[in-house]
Protein backbone atom coordinates (compact mmCIF):
# COMPACT_ATOMS: atom_id res chain seq x y z
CA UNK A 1 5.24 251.47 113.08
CA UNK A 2 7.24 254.64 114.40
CA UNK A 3 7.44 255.61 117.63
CA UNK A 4 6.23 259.53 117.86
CA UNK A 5 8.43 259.81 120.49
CA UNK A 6 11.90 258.67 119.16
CA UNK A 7 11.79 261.16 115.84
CA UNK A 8 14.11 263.70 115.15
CA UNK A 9 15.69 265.35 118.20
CA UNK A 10 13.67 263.56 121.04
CA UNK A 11 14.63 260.27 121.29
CA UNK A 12 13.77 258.26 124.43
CA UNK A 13 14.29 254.88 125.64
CA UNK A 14 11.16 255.14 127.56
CA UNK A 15 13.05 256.14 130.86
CA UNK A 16 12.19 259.75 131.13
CA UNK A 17 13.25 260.01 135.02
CA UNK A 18 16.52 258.64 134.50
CA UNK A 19 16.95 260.13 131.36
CA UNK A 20 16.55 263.74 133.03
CA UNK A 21 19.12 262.12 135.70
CA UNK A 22 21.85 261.60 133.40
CA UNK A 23 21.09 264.72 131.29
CA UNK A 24 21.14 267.39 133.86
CA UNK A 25 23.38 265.19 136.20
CA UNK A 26 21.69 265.77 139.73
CA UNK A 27 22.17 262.80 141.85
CA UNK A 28 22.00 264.90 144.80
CA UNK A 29 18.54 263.38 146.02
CA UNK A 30 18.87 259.98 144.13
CA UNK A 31 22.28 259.90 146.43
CA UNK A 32 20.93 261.10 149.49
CA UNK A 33 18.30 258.31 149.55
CA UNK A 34 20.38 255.48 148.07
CA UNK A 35 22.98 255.98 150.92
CA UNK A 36 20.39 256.00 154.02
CA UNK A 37 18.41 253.32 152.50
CA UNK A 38 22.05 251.55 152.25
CA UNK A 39 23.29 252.38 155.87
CA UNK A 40 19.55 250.87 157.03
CA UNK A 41 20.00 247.72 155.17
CA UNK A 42 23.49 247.50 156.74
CA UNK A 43 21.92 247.84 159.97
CA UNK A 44 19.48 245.28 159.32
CA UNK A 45 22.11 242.35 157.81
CA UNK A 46 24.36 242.84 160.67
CA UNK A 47 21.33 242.45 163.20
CA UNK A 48 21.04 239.12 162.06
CA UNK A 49 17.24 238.53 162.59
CA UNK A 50 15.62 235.72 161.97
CA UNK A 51 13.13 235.39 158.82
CA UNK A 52 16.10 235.66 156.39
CA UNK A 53 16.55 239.67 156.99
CA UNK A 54 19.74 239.72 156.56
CA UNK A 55 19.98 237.74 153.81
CA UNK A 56 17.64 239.77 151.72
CA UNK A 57 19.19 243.14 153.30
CA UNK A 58 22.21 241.87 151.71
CA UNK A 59 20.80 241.70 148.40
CA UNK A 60 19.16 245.14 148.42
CA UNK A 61 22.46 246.30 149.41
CA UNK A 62 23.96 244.86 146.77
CA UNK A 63 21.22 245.76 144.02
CA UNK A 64 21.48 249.81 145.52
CA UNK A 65 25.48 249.44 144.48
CA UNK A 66 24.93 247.99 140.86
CA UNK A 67 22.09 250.53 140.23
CA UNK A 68 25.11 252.94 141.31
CA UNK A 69 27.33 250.90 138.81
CA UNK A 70 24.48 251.54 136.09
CA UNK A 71 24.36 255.29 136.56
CA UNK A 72 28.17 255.51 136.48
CA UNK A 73 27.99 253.86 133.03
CA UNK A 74 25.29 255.90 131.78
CA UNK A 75 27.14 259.19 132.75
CA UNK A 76 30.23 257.28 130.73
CA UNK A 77 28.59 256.45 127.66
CA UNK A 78 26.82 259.83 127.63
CA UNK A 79 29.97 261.36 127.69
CA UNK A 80 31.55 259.06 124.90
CA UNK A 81 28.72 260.17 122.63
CA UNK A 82 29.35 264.07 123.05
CA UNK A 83 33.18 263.33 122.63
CA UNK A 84 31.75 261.31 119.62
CA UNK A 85 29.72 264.06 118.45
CA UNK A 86 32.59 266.81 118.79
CA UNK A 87 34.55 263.97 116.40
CA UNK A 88 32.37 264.69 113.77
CA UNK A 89 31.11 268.11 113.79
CA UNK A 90 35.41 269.17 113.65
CA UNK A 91 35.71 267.73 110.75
């Protein structure tokens, strides 16, 4: 069974929020939040609290930074395909 939505010219992974991320390229807000939600969980993990806080602050941190990772690959491969795609349509 097709998919209606990944025919012809709209094909979609099912992300559509992060798809119109790495189309129109505005991390402005997406960065904005990432790095005070990241300073905040660096304030937590070097409060050492009990519970395990800094521990799991540590993870989120970390988690925040590959989710950074993933959108720096994205923007990559995105721009591999239109180099790709300029390839073919020259010759």
């Amino acid at each position: 069974m097709t998919n209606p939505k990944n025919t012809g010219e709209n094909l979609s992974a099912g992300y559509p929020r992060i798809e119109k991320l790495v189309e129109t390229e505005d991390f402005d807000e997406i960065n904005k939040s990432f790095a005070k939600a990241h300073d905040d969980l660096e304030e937590i993990a070097k409060a050492k609290q009990g519970l395990g806080k800094g521990k799991s602050a540590k993870k989120a941190m970390k988690a925040y930074e590959l989710t950074s990772e993933l959108f720096k690959e994205l923007l990559s491969l995105k721009y591999q395909m239109i180099e790709n795609m300029k390839g073919k349509n020259s010759k």
